[in-house]
N, C-alpha and C. Protein backbone atom coordinates (compact mmCIF):
# COMPACT_ATOMS: atom_id res chain seq x y z
N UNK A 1 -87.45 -12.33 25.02
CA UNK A 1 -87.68 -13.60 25.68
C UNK A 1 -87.98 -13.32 27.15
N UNK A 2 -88.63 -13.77 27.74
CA UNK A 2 -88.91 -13.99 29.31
C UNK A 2 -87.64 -14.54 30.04
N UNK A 3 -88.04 -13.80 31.10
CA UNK A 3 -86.57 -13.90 31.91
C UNK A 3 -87.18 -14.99 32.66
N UNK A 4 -86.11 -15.43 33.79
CA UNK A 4 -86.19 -17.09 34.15
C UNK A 4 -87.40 -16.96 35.22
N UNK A 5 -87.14 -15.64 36.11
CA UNK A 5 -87.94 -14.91 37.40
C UNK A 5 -89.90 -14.92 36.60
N UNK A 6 -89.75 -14.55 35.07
CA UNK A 6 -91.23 -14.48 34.93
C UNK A 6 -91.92 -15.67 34.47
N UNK A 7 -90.49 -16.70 33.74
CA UNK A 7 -90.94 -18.09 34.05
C UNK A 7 -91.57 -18.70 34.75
N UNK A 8 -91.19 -18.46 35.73
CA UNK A 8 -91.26 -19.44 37.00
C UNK A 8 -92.96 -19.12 37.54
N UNK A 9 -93.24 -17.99 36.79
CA UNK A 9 -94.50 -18.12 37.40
C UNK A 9 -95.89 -18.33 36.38
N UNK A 10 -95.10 -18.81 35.24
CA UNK A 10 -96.20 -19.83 34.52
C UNK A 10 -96.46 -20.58 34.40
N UNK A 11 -97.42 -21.41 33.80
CA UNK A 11 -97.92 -22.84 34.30
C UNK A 11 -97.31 -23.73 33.24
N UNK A 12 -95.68 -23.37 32.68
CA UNK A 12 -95.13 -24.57 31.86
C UNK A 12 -94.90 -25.53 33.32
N UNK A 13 -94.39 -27.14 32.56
CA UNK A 13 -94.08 -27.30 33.27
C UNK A 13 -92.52 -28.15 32.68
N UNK A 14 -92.39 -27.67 31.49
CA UNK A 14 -90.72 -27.64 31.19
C UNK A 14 -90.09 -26.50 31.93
N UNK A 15 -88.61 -27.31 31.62
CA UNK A 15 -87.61 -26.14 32.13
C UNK A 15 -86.98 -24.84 31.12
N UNK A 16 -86.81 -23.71 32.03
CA UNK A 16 -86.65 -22.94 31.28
C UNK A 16 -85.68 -23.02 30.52
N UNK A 17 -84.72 -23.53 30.43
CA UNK A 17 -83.77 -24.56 29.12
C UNK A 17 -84.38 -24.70 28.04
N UNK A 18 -85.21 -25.60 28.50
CA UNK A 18 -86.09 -26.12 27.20
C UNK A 18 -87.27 -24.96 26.57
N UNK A 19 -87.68 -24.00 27.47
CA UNK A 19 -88.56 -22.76 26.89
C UNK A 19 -87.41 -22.49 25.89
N UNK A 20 -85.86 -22.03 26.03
CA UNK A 20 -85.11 -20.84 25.45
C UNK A 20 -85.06 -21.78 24.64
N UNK A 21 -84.74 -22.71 23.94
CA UNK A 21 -84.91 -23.78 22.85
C UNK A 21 -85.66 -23.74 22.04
N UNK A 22 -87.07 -23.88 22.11
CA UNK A 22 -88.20 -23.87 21.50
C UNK A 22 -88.97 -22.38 21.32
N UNK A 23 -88.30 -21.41 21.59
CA UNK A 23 -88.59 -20.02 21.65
C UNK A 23 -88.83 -19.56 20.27
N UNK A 24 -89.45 -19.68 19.12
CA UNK A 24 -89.66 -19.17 18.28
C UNK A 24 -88.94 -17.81 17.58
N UNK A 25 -89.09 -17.28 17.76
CA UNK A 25 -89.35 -15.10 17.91
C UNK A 25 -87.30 -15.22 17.99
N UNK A 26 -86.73 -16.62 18.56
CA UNK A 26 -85.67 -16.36 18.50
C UNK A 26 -84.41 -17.63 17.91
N UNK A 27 -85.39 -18.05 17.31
CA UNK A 27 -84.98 -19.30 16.64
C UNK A 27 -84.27 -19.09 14.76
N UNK A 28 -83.30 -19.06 14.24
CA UNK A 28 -82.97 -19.06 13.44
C UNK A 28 -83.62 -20.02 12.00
N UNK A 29 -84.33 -20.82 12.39
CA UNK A 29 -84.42 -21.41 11.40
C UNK A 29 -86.03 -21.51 10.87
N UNK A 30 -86.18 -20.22 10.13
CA UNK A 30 -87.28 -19.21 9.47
C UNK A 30 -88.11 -20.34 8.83
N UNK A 31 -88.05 -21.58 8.08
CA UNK A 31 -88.90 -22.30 7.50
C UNK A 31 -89.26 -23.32 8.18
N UNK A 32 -88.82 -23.52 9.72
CA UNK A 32 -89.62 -24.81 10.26
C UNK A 32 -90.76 -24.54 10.12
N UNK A 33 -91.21 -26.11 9.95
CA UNK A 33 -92.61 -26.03 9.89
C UNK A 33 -93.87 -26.52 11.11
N UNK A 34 -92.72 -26.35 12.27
CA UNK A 34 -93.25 -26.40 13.85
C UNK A 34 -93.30 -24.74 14.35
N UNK A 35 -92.87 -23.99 13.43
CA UNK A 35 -92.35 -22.25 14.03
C UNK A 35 -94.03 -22.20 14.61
N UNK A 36 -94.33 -21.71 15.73
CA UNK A 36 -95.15 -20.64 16.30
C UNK A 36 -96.35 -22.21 16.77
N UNK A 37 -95.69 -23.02 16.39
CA UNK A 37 -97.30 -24.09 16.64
C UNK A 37 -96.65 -24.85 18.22
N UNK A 38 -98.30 -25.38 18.81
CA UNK A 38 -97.71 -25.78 19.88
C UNK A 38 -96.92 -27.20 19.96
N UNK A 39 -97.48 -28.10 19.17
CA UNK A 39 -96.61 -29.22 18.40
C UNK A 39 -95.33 -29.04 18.49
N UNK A 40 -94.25 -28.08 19.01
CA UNK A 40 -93.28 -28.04 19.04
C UNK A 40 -92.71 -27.94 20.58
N UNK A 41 -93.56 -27.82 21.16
CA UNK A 41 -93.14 -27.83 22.70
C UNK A 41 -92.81 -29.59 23.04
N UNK A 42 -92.17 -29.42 24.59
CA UNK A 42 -92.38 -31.16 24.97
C UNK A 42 -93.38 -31.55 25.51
N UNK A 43 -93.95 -32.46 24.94
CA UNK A 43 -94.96 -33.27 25.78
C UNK A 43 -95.79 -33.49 26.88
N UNK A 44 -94.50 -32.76 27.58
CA UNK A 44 -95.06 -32.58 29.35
C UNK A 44 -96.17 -31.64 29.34
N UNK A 45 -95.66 -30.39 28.54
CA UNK A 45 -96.61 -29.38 27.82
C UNK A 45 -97.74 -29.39 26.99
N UNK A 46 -98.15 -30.70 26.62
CA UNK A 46 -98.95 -30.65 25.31
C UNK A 46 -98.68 -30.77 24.57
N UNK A 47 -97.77 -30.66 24.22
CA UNK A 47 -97.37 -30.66 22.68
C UNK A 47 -96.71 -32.48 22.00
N UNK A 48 -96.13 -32.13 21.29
CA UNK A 48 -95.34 -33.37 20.46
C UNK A 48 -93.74 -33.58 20.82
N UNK A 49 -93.30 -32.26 20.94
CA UNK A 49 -91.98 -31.93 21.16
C UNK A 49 -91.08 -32.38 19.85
N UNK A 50 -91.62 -31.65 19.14
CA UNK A 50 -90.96 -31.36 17.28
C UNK A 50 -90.09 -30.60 17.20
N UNK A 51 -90.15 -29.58 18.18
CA UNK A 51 -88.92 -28.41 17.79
C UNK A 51 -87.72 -29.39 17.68
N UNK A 52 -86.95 -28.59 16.23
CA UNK A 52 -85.55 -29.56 16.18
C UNK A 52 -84.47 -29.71 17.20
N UNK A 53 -84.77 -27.90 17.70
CA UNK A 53 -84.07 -27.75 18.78
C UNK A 53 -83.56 -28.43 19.80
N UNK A 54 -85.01 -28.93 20.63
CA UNK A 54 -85.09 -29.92 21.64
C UNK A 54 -84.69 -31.03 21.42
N UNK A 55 -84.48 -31.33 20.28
CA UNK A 55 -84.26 -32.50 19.91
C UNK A 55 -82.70 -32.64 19.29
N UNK A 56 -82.04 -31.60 19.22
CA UNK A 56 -80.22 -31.59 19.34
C UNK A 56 -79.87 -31.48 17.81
N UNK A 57 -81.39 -31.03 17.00
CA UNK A 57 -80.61 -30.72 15.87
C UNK A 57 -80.18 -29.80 15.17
């Protein structure tokens, strides 16, 4: 995972909270069907913000 320092210098514009959340590569739950798509980021980002994660489940 990217540390917070190499965060900071990409053009998300979630917080890195919410990156380690939606992080795929380290997400336990192998059959979502948001894994690796951008549809799972928040909104602010583009996306839908599907990850269950983000969403407290």
């Amino acid at each position: 995972m990217m540390t917070r320092e190499r965060f900071a210098e990409t053009n998300w514009k979630m917080s890195y909270e919410e990156y380690q959340k939606c992080y795929c590569p380290e997400c336990k739950k192998e059959e979502c069907p948001h894994r690796g798509a951008i549809r799972r980021v928040p909104e602010i980002d583009g996306g839908l913000g599907l990850c269950p994660n983000l969403k407290g489940e």
